[in-house]
N, C-alpha and C. Protein backbone atom coordinates (compact mmCIF):
# COMPACT_ATOMS: atom_id res chain seq x y z
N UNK A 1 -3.48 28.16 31.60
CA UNK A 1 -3.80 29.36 32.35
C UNK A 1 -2.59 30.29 32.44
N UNK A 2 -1.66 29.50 32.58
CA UNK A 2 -0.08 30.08 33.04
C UNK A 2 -0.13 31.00 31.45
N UNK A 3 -0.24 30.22 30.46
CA UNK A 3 0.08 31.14 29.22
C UNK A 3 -0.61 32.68 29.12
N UNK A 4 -1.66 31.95 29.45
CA UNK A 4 -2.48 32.83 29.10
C UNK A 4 -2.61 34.38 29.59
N UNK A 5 -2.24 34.00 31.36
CA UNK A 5 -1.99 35.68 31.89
C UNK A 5 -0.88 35.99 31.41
N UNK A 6 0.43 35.37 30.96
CA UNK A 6 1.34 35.58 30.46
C UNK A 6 1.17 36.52 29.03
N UNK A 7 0.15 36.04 28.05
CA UNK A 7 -0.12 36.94 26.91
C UNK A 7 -0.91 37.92 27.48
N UNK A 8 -1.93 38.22 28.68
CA UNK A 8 -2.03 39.43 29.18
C UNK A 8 -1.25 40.46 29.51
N UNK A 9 -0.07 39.65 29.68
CA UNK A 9 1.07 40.77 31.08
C UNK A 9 1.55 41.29 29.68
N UNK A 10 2.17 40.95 28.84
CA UNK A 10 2.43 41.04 27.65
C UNK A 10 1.66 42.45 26.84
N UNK A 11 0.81 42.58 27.23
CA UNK A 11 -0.23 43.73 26.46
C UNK A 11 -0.36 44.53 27.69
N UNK A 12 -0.65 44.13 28.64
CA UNK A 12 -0.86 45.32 29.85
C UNK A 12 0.27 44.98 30.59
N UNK A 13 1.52 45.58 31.14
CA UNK A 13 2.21 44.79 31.79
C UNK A 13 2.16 45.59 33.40
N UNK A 14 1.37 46.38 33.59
CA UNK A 14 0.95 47.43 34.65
C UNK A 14 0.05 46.71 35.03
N UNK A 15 -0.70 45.37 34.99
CA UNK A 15 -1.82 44.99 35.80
C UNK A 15 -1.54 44.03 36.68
N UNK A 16 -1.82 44.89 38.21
CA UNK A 16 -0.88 44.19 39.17
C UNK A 16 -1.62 43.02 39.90
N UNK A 17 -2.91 42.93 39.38
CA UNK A 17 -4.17 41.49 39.56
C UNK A 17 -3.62 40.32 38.88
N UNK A 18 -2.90 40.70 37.90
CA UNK A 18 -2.43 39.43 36.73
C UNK A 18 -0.75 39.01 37.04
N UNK A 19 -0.32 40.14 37.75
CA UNK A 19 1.02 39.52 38.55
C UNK A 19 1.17 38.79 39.43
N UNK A 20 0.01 39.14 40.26
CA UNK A 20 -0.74 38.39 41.61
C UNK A 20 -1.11 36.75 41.94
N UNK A 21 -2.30 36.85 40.61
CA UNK A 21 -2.32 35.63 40.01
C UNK A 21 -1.43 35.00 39.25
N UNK A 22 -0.07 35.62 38.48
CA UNK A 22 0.71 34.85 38.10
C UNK A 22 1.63 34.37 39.50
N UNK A 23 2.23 35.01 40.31
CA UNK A 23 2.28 34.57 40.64
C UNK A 23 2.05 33.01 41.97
N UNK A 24 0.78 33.40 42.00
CA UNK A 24 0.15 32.41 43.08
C UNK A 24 -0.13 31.00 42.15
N UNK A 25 0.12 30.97 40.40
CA UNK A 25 0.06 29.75 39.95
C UNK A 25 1.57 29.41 40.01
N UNK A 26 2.26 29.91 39.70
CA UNK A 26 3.78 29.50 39.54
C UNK A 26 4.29 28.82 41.02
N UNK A 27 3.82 29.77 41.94
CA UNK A 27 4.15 29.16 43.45
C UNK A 27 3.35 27.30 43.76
N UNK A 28 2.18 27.25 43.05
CA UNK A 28 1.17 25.98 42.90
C UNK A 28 2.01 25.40 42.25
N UNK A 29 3.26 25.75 41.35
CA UNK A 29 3.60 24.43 40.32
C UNK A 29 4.78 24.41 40.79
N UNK A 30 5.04 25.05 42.23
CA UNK A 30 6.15 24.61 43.02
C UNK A 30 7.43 25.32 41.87
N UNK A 31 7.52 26.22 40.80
CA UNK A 31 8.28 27.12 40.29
C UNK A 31 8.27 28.24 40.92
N UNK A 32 9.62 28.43 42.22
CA UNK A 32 9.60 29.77 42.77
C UNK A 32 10.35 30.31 42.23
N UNK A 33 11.56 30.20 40.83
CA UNK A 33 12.29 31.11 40.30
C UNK A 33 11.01 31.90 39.32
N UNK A 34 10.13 31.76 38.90
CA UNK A 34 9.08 32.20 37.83
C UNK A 34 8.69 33.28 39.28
N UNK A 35 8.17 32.46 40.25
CA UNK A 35 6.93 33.41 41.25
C UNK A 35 7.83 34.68 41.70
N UNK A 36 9.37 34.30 42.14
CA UNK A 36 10.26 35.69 42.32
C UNK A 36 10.10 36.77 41.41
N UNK A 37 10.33 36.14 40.28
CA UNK A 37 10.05 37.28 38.85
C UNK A 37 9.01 38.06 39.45
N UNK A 38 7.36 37.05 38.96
CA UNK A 38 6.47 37.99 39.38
C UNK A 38 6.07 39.18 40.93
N UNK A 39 6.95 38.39 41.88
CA UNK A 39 7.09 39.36 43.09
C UNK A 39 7.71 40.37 42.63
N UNK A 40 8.83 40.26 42.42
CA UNK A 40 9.74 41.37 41.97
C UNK A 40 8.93 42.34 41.35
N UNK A 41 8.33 41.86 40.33
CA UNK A 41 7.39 43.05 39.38
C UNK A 41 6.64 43.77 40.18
N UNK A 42 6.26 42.93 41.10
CA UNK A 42 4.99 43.65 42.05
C UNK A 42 5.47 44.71 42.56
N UNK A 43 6.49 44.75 43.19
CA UNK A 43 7.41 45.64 44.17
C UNK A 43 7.96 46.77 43.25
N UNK A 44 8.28 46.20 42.17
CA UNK A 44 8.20 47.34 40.93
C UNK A 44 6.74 48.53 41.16
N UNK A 45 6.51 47.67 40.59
CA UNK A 45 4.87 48.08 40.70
C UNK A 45 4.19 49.01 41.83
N UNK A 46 4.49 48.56 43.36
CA UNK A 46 3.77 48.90 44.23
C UNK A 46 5.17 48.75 45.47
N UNK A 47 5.80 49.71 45.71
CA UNK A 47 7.21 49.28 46.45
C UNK A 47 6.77 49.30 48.03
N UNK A 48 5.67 50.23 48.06
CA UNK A 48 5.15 50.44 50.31
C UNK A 48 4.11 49.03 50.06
N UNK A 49 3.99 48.34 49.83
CA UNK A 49 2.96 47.19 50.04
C UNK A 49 3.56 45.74 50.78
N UNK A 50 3.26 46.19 51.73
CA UNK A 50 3.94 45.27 52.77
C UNK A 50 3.79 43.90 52.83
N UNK A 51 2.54 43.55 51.95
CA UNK A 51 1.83 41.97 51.54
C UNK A 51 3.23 41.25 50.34
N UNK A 52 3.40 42.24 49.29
CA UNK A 52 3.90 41.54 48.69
C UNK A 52 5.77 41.61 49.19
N UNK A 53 6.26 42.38 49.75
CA UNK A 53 7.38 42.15 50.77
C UNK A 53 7.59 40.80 51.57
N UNK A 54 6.76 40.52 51.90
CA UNK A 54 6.61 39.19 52.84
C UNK A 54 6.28 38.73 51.89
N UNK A 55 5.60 38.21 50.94
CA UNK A 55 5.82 36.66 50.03
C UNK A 55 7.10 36.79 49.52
N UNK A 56 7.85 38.22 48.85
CA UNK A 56 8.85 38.03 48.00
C UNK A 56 10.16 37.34 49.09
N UNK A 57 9.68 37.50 50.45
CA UNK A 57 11.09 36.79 51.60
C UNK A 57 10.71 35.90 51.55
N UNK A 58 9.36 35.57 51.43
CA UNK A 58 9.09 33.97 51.68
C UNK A 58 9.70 32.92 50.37
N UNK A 59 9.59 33.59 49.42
CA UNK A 59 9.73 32.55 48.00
C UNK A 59 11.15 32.76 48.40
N UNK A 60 12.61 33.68 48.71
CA UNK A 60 13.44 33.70 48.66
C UNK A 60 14.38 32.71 49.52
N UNK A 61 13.36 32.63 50.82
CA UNK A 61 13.83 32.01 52.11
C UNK A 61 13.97 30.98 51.99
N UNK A 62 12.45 30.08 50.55
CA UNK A 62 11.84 29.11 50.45
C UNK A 62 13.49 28.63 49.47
N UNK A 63 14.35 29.50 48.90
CA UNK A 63 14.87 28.92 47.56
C UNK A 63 16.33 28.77 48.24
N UNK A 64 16.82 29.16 49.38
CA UNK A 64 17.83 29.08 50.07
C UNK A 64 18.94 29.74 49.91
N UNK A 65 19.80 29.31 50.94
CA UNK A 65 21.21 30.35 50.46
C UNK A 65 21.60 31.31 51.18
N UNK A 66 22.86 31.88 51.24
CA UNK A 66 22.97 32.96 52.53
C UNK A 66 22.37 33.70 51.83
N UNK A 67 23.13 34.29 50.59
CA UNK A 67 22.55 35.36 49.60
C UNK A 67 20.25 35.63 50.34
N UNK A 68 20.36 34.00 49.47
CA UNK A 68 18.81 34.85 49.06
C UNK A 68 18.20 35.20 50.88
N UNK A 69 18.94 34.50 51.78
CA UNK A 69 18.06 34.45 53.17
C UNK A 69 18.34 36.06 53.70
N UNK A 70 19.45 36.47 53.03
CA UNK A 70 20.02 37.83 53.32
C UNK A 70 18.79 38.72 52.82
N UNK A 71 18.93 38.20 51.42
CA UNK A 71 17.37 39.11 50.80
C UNK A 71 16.59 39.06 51.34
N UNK A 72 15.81 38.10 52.23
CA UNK A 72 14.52 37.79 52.47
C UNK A 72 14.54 38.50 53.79
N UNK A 73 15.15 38.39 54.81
CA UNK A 73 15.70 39.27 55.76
C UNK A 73 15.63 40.84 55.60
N UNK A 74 16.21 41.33 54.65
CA UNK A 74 15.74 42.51 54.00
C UNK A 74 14.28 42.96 53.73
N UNK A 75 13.72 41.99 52.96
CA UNK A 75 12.32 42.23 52.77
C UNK A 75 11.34 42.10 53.73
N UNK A 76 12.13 40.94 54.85
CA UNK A 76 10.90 41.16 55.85
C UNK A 76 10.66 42.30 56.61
N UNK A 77 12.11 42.97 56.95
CA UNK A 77 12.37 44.13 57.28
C UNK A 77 11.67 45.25 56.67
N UNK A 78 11.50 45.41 55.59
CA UNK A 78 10.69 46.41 54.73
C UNK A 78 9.21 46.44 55.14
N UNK A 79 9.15 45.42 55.04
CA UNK A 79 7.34 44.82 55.32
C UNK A 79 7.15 45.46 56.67
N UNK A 80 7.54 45.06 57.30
CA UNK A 80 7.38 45.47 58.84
C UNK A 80 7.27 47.24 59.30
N UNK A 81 8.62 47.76 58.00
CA UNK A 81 8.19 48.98 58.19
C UNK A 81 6.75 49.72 57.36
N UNK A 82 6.54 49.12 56.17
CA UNK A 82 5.56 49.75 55.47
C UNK A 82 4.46 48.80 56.27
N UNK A 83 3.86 47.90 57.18
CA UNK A 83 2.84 47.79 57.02
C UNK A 83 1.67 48.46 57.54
N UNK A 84 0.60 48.75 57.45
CA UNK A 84 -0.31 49.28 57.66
C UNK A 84 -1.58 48.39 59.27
N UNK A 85 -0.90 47.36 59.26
CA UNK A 85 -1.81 47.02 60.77
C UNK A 85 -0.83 47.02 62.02
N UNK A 86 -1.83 46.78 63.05
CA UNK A 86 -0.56 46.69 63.95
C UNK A 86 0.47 45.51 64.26
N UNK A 87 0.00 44.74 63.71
CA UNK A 87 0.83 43.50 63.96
C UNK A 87 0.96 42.57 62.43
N UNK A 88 2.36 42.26 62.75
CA UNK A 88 2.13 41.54 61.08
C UNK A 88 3.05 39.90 61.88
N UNK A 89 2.47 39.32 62.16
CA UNK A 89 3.18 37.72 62.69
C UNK A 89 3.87 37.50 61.65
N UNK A 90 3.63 37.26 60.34
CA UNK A 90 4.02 36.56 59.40
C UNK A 90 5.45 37.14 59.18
N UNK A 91 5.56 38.41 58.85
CA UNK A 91 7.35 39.18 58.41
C UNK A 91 7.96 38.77 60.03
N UNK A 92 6.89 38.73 61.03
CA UNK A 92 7.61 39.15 62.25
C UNK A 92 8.51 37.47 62.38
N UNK A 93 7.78 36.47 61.97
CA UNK A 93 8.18 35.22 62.39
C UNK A 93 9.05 34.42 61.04
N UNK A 94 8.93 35.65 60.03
CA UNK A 94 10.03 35.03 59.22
C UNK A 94 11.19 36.10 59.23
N UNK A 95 11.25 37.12 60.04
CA UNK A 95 12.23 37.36 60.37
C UNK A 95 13.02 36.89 61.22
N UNK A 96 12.47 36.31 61.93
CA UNK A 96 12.94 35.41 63.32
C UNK A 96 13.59 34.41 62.51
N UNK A 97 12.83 33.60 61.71
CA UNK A 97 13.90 32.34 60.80
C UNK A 97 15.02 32.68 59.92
N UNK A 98 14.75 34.20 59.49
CA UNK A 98 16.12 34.28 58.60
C UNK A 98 17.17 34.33 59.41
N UNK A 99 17.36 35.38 60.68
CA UNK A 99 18.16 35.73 62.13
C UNK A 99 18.67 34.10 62.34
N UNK A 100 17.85 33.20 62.47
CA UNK A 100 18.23 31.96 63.38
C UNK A 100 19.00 30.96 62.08
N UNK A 101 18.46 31.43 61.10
CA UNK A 101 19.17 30.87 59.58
C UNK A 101 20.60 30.94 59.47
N UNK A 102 20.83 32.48 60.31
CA UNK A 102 22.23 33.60 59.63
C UNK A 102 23.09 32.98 60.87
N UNK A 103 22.54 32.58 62.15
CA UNK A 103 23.44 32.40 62.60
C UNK A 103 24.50 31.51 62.68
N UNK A 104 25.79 31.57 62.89
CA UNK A 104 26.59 30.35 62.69
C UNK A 104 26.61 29.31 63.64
N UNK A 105 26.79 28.11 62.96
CA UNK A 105 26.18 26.68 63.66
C UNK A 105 27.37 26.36 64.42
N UNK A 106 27.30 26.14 65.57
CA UNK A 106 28.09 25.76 67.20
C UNK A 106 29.50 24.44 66.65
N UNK A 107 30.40 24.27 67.12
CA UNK A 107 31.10 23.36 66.88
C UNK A 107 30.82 22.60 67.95
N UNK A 108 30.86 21.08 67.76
CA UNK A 108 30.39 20.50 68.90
C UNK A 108 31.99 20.54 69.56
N UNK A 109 31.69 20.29 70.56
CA UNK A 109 32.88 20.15 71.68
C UNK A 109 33.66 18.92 71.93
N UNK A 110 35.07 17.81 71.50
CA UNK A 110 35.00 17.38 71.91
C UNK A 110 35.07 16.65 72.90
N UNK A 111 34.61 15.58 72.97
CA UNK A 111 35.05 15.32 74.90
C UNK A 111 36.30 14.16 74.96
N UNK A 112 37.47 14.81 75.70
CA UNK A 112 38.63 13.58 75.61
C UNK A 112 38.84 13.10 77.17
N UNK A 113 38.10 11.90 77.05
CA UNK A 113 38.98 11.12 78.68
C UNK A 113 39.85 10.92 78.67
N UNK A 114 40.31 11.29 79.90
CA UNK A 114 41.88 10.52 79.97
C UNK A 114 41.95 10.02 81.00
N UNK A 115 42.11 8.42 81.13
CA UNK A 115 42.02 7.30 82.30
C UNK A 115 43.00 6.85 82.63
């Protein structure tokens, strides 16, 4: 199947149904460097679409790293501004994880008796 929209994208590479579906198989075969590609294209493709903003943070968030959580942070941010309902939980609550991602982790304290 994977090939196959692949020799589609190939001849039409403007069909943003076959990016869609590429990427929602690549994400199934647990390949999120392939499904980024196809996000990316999308956003090419369609840059105010606030749906594919939020998967492209999600696959990024999903792949780790300050870098990519920085990206994904970014994108959720985007999403939030282009979206079109009033509430979007999903950018809203993976913005919340990139924030709590970025922040730096506490040194524990230690404790010295002296008897």
């Amino acid at each position: 199947m994977v090939d196959e929209i692949n020799q589609l994208l190939y001849v039409t590479p403007a069909d943003v149904g076959s990016w869609v579906e590429l990427s929602e198989l690549y994400l199934t075969l647990s390949d999120n460097e392939a499904a980024l590609h196809c996000l990316e294209e999308l956003i090419l493709l369609d840059p105010k679409n606030a749906h594919y903003h939020t998967r492209l943070a999600e696959v990024l968030y999903t792949l780790g790293g300050k870098e990519n959580v920085l990206l994904a942070r970014k994108h959720y941010t985007i999403s939030l501004t282009n979206q079109s309902a009033k509430f979007n939980v999903r950018a809203l609550y993976g913005l919340l994880t990139c924030c709590q991602a970025l922040l730096p982790t506490p040194t524990p304290i230690s404790s010295t008796t002296d008897k």
